[in-house]
Protein backbone atom coordinates (compact mmCIF):
# COMPACT_ATOMS: atom_id res chain seq x y z
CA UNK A 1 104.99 120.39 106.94
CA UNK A 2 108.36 121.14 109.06
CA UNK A 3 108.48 124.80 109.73
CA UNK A 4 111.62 126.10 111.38
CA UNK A 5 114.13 128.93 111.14
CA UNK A 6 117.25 129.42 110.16
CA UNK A 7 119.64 131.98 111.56
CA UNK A 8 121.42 133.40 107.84
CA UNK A 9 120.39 133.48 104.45
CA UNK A 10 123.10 131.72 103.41
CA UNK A 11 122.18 128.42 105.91
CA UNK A 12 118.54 128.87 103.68
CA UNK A 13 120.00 128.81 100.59
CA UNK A 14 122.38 125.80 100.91
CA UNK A 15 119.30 123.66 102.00
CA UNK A 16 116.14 124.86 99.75
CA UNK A 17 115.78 123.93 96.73
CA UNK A 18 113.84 127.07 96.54
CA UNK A 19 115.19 130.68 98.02
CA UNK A 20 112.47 133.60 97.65
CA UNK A 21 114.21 136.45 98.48
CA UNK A 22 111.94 139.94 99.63
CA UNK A 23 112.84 142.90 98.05
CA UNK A 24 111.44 146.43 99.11
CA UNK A 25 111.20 149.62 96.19
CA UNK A 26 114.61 149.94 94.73
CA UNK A 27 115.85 146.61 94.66
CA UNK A 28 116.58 146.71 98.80
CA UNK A 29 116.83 143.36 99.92
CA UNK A 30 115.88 142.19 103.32
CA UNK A 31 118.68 140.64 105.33
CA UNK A 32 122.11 139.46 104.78
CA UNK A 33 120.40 138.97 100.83
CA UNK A 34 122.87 141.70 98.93
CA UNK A 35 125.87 139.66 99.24
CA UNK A 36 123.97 136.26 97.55
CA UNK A 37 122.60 138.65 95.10
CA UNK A 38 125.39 139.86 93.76
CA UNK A 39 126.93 136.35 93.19
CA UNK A 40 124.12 135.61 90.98
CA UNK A 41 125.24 137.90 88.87
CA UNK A 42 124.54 139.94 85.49
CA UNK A 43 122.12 137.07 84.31
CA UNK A 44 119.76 137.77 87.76
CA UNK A 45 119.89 141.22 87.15
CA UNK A 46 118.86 140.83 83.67
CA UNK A 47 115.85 138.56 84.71
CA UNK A 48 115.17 141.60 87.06
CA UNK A 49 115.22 144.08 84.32
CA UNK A 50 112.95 142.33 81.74
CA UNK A 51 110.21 141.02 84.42
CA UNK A 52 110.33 144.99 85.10
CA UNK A 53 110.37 143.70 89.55
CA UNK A 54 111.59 146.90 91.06
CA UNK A 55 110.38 145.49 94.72
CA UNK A 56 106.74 146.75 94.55
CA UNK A 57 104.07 144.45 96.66
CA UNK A 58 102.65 141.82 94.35
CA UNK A 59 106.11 141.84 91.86
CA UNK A 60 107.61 138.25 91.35
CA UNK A 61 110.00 136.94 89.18
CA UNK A 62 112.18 133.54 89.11
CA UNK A 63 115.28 132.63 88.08
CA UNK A 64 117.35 129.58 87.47
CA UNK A 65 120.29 129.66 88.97
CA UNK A 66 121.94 127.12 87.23
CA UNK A 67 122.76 125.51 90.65
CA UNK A 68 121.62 122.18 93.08
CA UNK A 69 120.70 124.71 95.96
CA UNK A 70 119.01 126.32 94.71
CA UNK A 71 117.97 126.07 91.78
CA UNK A 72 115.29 128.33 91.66
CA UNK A 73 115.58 132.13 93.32
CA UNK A 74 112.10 134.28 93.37
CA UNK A 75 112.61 137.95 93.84
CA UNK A 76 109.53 138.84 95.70
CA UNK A 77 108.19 142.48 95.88
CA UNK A 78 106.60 143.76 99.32
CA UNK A 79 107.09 147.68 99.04
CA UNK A 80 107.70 149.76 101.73
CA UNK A 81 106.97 148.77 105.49
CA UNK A 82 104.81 145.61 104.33
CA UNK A 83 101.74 144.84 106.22
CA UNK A 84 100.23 141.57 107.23
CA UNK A 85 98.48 140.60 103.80
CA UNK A 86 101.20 141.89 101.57
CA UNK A 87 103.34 139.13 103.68
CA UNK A 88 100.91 136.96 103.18
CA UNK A 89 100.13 137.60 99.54
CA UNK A 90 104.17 137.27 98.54
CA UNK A 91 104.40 133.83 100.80
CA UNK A 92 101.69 132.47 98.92
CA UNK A 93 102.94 133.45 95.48
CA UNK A 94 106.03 131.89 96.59
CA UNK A 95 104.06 129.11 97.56
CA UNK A 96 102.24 128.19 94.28
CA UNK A 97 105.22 128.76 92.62
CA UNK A 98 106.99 126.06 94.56
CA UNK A 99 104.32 123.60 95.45
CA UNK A 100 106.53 120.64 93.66
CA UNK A 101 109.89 121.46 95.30
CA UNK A 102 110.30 119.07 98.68
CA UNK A 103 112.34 122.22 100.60
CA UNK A 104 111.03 125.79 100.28
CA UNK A 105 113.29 128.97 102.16
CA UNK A 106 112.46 132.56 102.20
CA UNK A 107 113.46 135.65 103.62
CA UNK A 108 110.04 136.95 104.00
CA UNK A 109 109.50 136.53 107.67
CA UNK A 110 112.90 138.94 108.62
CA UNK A 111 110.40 142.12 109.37
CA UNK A 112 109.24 139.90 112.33
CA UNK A 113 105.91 138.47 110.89
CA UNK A 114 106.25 134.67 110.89
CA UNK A 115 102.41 134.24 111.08
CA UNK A 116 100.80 135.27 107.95
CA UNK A 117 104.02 133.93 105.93
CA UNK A 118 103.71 130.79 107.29
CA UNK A 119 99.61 131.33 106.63
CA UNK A 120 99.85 132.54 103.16
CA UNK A 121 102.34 129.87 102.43
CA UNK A 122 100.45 126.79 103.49
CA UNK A 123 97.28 128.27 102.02
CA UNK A 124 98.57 128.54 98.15
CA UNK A 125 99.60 125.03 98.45
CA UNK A 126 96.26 123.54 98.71
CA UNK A 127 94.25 121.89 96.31
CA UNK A 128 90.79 119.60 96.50
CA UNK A 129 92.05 116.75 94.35
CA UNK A 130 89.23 114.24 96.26
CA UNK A 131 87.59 113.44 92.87
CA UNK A 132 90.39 113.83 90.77
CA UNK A 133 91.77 110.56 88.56
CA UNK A 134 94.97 111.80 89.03
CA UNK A 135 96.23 114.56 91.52
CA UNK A 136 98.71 116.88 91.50
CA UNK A 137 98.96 117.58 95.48
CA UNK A 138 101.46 120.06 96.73
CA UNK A 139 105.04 118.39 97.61
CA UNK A 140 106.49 120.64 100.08
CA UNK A 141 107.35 119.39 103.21
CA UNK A 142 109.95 121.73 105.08
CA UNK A 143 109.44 125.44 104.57
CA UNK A 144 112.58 127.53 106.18
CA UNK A 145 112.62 130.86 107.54
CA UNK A 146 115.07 133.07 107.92
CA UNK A 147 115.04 134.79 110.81
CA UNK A 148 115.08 134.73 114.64
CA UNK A 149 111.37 134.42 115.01
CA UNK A 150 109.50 132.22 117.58
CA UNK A 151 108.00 129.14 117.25
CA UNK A 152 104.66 130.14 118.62
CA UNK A 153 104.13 132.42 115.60
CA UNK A 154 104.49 130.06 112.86
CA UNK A 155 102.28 127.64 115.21
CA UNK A 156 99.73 130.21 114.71
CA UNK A 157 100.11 130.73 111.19
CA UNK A 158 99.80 127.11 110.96
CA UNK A 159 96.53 126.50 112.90
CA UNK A 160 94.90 129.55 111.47
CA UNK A 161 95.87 127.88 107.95
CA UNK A 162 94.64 124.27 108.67
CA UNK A 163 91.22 125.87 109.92
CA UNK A 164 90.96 127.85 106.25
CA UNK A 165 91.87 124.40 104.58
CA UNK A 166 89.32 122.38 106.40
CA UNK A 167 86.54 125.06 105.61
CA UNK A 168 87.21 125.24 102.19
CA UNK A 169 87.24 121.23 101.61
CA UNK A 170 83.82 121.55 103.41
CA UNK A 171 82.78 123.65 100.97
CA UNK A 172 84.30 122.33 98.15
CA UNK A 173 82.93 118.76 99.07
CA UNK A 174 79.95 117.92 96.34
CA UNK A 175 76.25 118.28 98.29
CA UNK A 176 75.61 114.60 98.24
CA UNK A 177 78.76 113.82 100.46
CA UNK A 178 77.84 116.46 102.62
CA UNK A 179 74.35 115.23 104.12
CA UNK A 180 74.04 117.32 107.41
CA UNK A 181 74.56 114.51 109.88
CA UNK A 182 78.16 113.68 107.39
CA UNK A 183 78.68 117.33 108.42
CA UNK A 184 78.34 116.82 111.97
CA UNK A 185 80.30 113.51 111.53
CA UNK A 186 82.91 115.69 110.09
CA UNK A 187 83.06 117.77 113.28
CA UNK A 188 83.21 115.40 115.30
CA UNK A 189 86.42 113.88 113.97
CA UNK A 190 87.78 117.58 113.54
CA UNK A 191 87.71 118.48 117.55
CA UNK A 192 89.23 114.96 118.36
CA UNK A 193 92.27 116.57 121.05
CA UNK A 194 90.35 119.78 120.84
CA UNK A 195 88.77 121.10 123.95
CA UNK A 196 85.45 121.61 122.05
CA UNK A 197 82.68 120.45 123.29
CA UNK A 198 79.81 119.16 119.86
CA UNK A 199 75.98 118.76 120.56
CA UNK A 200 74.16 117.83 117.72
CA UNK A 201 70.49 119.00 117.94
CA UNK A 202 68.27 116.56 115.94
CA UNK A 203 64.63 116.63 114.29
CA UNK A 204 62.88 115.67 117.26
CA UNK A 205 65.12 118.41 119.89
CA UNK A 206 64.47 120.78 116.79
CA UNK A 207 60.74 120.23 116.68
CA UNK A 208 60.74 120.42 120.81
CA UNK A 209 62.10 123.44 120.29
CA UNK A 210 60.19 125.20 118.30
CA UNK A 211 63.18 125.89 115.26
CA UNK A 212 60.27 126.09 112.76
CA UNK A 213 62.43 128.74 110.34
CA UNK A 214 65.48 125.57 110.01
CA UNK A 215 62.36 122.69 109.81
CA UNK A 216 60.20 124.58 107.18
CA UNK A 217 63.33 125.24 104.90
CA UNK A 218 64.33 121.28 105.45
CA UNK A 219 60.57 120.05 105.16
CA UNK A 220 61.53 119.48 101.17
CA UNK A 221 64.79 117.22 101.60
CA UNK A 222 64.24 113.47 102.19
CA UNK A 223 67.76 114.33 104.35
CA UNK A 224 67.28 115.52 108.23
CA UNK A 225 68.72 118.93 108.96
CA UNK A 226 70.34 118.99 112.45
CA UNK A 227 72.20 122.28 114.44
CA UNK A 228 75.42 121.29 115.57
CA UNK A 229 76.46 123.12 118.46
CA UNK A 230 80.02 123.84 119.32
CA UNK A 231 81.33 125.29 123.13
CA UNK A 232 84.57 126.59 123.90
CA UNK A 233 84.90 127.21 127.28
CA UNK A 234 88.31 127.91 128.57
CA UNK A 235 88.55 128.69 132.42
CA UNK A 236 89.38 132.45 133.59
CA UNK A 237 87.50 133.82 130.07
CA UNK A 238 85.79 137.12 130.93
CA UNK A 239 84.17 137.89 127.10
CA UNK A 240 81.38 135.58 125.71
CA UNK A 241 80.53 135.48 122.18
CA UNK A 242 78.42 133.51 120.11
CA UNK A 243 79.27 133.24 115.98
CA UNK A 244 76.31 131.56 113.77
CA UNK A 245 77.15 130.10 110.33
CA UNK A 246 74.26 129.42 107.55
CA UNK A 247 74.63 125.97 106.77
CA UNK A 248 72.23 124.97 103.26
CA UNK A 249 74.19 122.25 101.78
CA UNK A 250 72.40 122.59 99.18
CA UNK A 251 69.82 125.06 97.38
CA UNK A 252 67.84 124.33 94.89
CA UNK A 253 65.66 127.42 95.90
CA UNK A 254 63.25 125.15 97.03
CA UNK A 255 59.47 125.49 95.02
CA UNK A 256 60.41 129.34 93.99
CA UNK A 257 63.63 127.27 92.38
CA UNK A 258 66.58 128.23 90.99
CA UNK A 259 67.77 128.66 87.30
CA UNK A 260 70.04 125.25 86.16
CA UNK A 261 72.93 127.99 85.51
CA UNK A 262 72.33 129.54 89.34
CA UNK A 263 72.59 126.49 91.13
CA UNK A 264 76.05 125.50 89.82
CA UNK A 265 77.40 126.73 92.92
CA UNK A 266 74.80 126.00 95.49
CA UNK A 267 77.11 123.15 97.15
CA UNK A 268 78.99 125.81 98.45
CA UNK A 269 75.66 128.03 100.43
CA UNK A 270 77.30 126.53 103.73
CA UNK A 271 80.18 128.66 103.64
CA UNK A 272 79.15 130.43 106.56
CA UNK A 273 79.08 127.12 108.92
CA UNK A 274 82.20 125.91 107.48
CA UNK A 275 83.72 128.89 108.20
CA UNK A 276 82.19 129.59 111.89
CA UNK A 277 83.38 125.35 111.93
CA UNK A 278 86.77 126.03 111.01
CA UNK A 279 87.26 129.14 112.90
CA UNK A 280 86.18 127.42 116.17
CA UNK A 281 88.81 124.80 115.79
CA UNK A 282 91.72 127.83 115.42
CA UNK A 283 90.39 129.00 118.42
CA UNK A 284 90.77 126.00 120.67
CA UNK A 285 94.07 125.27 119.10
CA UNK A 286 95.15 128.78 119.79
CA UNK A 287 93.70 128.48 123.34
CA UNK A 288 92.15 131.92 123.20
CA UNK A 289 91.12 132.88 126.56
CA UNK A 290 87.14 133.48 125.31
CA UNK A 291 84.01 131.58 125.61
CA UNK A 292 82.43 130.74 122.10
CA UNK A 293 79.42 129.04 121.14
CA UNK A 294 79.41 128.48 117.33
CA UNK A 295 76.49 127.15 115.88
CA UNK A 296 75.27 125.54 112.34
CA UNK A 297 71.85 125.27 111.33
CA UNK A 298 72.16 122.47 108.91
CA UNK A 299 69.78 121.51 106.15
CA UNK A 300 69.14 121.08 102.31
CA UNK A 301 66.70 123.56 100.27
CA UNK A 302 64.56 120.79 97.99
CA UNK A 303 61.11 121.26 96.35
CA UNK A 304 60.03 117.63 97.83
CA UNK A 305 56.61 116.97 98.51
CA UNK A 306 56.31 117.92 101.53
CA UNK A 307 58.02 121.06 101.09
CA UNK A 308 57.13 124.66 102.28
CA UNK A 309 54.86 126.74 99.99
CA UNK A 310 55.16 130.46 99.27
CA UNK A 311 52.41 131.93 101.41
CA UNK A 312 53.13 129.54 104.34
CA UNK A 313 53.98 131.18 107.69
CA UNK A 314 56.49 129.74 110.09
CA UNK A 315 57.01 130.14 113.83
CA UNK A 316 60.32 130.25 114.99
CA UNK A 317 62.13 129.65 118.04
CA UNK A 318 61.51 132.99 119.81
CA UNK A 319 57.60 132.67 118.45
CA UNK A 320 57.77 135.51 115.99
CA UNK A 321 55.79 134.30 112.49
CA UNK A 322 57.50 134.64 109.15
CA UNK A 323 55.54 134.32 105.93
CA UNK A 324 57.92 133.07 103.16
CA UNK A 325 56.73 134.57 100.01
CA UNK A 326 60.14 133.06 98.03
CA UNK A 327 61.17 129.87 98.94
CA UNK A 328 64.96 130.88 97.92
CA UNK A 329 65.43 133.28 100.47
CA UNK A 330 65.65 130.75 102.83
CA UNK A 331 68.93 131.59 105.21
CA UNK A 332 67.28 133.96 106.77
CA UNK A 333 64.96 131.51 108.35
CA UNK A 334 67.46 129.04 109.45
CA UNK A 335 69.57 131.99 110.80
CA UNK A 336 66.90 133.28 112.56
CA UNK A 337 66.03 130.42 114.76
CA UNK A 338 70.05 129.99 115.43
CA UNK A 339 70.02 133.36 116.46
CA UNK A 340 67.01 133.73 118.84
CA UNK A 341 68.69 130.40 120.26
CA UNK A 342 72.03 132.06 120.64
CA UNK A 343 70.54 134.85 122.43
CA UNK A 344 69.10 132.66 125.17
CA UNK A 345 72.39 131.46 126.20
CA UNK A 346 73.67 134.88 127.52
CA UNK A 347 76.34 136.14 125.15
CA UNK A 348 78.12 139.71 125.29
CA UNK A 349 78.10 139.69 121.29
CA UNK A 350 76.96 137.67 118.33
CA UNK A 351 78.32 137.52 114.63
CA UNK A 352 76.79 135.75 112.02
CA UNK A 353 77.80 134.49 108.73
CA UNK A 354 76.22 133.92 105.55
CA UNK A 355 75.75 133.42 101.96
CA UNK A 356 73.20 135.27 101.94
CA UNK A 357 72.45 137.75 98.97
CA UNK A 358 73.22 137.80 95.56
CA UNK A 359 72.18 141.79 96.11
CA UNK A 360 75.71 141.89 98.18
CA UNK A 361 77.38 140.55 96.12
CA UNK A 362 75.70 143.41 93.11
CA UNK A 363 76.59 145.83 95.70
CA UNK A 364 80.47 144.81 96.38
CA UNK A 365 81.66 142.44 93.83
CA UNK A 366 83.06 139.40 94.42
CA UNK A 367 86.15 140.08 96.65
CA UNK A 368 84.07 141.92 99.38
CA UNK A 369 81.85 141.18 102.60
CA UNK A 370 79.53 143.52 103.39
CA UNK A 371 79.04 144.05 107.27
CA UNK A 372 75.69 145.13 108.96
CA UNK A 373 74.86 145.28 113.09
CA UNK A 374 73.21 147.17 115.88
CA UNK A 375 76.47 148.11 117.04
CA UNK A 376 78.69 150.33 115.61
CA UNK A 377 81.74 149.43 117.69
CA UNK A 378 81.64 145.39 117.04
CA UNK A 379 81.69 146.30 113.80
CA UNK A 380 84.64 148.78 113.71
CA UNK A 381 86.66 145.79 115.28
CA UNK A 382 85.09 143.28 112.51
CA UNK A 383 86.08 145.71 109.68
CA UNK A 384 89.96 146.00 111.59
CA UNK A 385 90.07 142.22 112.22
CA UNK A 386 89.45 141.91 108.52
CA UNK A 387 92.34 144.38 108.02
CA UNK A 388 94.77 142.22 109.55
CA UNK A 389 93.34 139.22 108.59
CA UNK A 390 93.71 139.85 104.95
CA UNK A 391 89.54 139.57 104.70
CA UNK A 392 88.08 142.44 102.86
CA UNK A 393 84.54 143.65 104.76
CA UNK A 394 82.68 147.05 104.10
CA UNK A 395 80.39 148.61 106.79
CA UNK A 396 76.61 149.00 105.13
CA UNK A 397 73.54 150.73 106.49
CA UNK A 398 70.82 149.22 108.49
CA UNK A 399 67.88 151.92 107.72
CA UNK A 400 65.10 152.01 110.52
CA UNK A 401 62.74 153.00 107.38
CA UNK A 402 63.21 149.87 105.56
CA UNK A 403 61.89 147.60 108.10
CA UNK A 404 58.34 148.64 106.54
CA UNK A 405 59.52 146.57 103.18
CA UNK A 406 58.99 143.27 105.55
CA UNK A 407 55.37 144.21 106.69
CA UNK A 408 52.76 141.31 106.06
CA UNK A 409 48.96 141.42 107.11
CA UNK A 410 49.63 137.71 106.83
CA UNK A 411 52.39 137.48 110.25
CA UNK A 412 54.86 139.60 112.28
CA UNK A 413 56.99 139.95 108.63
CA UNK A 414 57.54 138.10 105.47
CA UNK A 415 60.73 136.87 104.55
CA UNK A 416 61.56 139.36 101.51
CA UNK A 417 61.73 142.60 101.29
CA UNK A 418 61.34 143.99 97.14
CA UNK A 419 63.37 144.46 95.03
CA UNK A 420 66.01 147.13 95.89
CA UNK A 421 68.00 146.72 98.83
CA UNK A 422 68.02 142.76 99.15
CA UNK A 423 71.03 142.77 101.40
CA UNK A 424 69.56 145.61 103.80
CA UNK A 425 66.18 143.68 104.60
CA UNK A 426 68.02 140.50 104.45
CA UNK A 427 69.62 141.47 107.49
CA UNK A 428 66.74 143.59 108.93
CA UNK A 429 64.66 140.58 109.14
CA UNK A 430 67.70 139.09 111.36
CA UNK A 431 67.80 141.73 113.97
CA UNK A 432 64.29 140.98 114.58
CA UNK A 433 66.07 137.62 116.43
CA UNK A 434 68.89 139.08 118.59
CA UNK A 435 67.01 141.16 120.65
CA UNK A 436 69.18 143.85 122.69
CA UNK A 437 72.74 141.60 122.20
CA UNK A 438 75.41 143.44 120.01
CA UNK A 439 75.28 142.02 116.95
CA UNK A 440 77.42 141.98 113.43
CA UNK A 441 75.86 140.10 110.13
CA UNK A 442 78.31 139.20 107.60
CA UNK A 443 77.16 138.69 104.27
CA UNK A 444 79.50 136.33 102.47
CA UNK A 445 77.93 135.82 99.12
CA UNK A 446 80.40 137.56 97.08
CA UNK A 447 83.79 136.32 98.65
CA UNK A 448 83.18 132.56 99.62
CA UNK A 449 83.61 131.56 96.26
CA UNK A 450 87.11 132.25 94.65
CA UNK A 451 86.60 132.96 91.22
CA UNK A 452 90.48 132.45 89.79
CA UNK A 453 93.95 130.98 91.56
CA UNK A 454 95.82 133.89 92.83
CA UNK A 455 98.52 134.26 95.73
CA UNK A 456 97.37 132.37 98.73
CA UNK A 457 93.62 132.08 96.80
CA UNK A 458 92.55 128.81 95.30
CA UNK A 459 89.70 128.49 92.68
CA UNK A 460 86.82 127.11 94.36
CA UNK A 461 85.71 127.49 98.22
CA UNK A 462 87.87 130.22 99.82
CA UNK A 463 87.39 129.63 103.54
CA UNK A 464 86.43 132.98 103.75
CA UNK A 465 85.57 134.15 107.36
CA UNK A 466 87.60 132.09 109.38
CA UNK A 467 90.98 133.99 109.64
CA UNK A 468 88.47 137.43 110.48
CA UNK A 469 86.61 135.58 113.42
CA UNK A 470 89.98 134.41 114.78
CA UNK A 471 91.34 137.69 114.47
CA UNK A 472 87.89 139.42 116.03
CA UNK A 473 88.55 136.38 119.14
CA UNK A 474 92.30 137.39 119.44
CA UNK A 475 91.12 140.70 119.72
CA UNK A 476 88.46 140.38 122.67
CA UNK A 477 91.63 138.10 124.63
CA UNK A 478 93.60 141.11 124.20
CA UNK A 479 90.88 143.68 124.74
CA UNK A 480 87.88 142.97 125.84
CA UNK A 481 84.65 144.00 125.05
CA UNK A 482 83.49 148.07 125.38
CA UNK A 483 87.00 149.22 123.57
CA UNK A 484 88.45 149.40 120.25
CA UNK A 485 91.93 150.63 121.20
């Protein structure tokens, strides 16, 4: 899509067939908008009246104006002193609301945010039409801002966008197109220009290894599992983190299996490797001056022959035993090998992502991420980089006094934890791999999946993740590590 900007509203308006016009309370219009406005006359204001828009965030209303360009005007509300989502949120109304006009403009990007207009824009205009007879794909192709932004902005916006997209086809993509090694095919052709460098650990480096969490859950699929490996290394970076993406492309719960109804959505239990995928490609397009490994324990979760038994124990990379009493809680396992693997590689901080409990989800609906760690300050600047990145995450507790719940005569700890607190021992089983590194677990379960189409939110996959790890990397370029200010 051509993104550019134009100096006056009216230079928009005579080129778009769309003009989306911000408005704050009150019916204040941002920029050189009042004069326009008014030559719409009585029948806009009218349109106004009965769509009740008085400029609150999240108001829209169209109107036909009768006119070539443009045709269509779409009063968007974004209240008073908008913030980074609320931009967002009213570009990608105005985005779904235009998807089949060829030349979108907007006013939205005046208060100096390019970035998350340009974000939210391309974001509500995508669709995963692979398997569809006949698609309906978004037609837009130049998108005009008015404004005197700069470039680099809606280059950001852009990259940031193209990193969601790509996760949530990933995700999207049914579980037999998405054997792991089509996965790491899929990287590879994804870093092509990038300066990412992809390893691809396979059964017999895995076995070597010791990755016995990742090659128990796989023992059941007649597919290999694999760890991709992805390095950004950019020269000068003084911060090194490590992010760590649970990748089960697909889980049938494995012997303990699933209800038909509850694995519907199992296709999509790689969210947190698409994500950590996606994010690393934003990050080498951005050319964030930080080092990042990202890593993506890859496998499917079958009930094949051959498959792991409740009351097995497995040994995993950093030798601690796990005996897995439920076969479905199986990212945990695969995590923790990634982890303790992570950790021997040196990094100042690790975040990990992951599908991993429907008791987060109970706990925080579907909307919300809940966020656990050893450190309190990486999470502080998770939970603000999910402020600005329009990524909802809530801070829950890691209680010393429930690491009992994981006691086994049977080996160092079994893989659940009871019945209450799923989410808590979920994640308390994971800090048994990441030794003294500061650490952040995000539990995705809830928000990965979009339940309805909404603003810059599609149905389906939502990519979620990637715009808060970019954020968290921006952050450490500007920062560092050791501050939150």
């Amino acid at each position: 899509m051509n993104i550019e900007f134009v100096e006056t509203q009216g230079e928009a308006a005579s080129r778009a067939g769309v003009l989306g016009l911000a408005a704050g309370p009150g019916l204040v219009w941002q920029g050189d908008a009042e004069g326009y406005v008014a030559s719409l006359g009585a029948g806009f204001e009218r349109a106004l009246e009965r769509a009740g828009f008085k400029g609150k965030a999240g108001q829209s209303c169209s109107y036909d104006t009768g006119s070539e360009n443009p045709h269509t005007v779409v009063a968007l509300g974004v209240g008073e002193a908008p913030d980074a989502d609320t931009l967002r949120r009213a570009a990608g109304t105005l985005g779904r609301k235009a998807s089949k006009e060829a030349s979108v403009a907007t006013t939205l990007a005046l208060g100096g945010q390019a970035a998350p207009v340009v974000e939210g824009f391309l974001l509500s205009q995508y669709s995963y039409d692979r398997f569809r007879s006949k698609p309906e794909p978004a037609r837009t192709d130049s998108l005009l801002l008015v404004g005197t932004g700069e470039r680099i902005d809606c280059e950001a916006g852009a990259a940031v966008a193209e990193a969601v997209s790509w996760a949530r086809d990933l995700v999207n993509t049914p579980a037999r197109d998405k054997a792991p090694l089509e996965i790491q095919r899929r990287v590879a052709e994804l870093v092509e220009g990038l300066d990412l460098r992809v390893e691809t650990r396979d059964v017999p480096y895995l076995e070597e290894g010791g990755f016995g969490g990742l090659l128990g859950v796989a023992a059941g699929s007649d597919r290999d599992p694999c760890l991709v490996e992805l390095w950004y290394e950019p020269e000068g970076s003084e911060t090194f983190v490590a992010l760590v993406g649970k990748g089960i492309t697909f889980d049938s719960g494995g012997l303990s299996i699933k209800p038909a109804q509850a694995m519907e959505t199992m296709k999509t239990d790689m969210s947190g490797a698409a994500a950590v995928i996606g994010a690393m490609a934003a990050i080498a397009r951005l050319r964030l001056p930080v080092r990042v490994l990202g890593l993506a324990p890859l496998t499917d979760n079958m009930p094949g022959p051959l498959a792991t038994k409740p009351g097995d124990v497995l040994t995993t990379r950093n030798g601690k035993t796990i005996e897995v009493l439920n076969t479905d809680a199986e990212g945990r396992l695969i995590l923790a090998d990634a982890l303790a693997y992570a950790v021997e590689h040196g990094p100042d901080l690790m975040v990990d992502l992951a599908t991993l409990t429907g008791a987060c989800k109970v706990a925080l609906g579907d909307t919300i991420a809940g966020v656990m760690g050893n450190d309190d300050s990486l999470i502080d600047r998770i939970e603000r980089a999910g402020e600005q990145a329009g990524e909802s995450v809530w801070h829950l507790p890691l209680p010393e006094e429930y690491r009992r719940l994981l006691d086994t005569p049977m080996a160092d700890m079994k893989n659940i934890g009871g019945r209450w607190g799923g989410a808590l021992t979920a994640a308390l089983l994971l800090q048994e791999f990441v030794g003294d590194v500061p650490w952040a677990h995000l539990d995705i379960a809830g928000p990965a999946r979009w339940t309805r189409d909404e603003h810059y939110q599609t149905m389906g996959g939502s990519g979620f993740g990637v715009r808060t790890l970019v954020q968290l990397v921006a952050d450490l370029a500007e920062r560092g590590f050791g501050t939150t200010e």
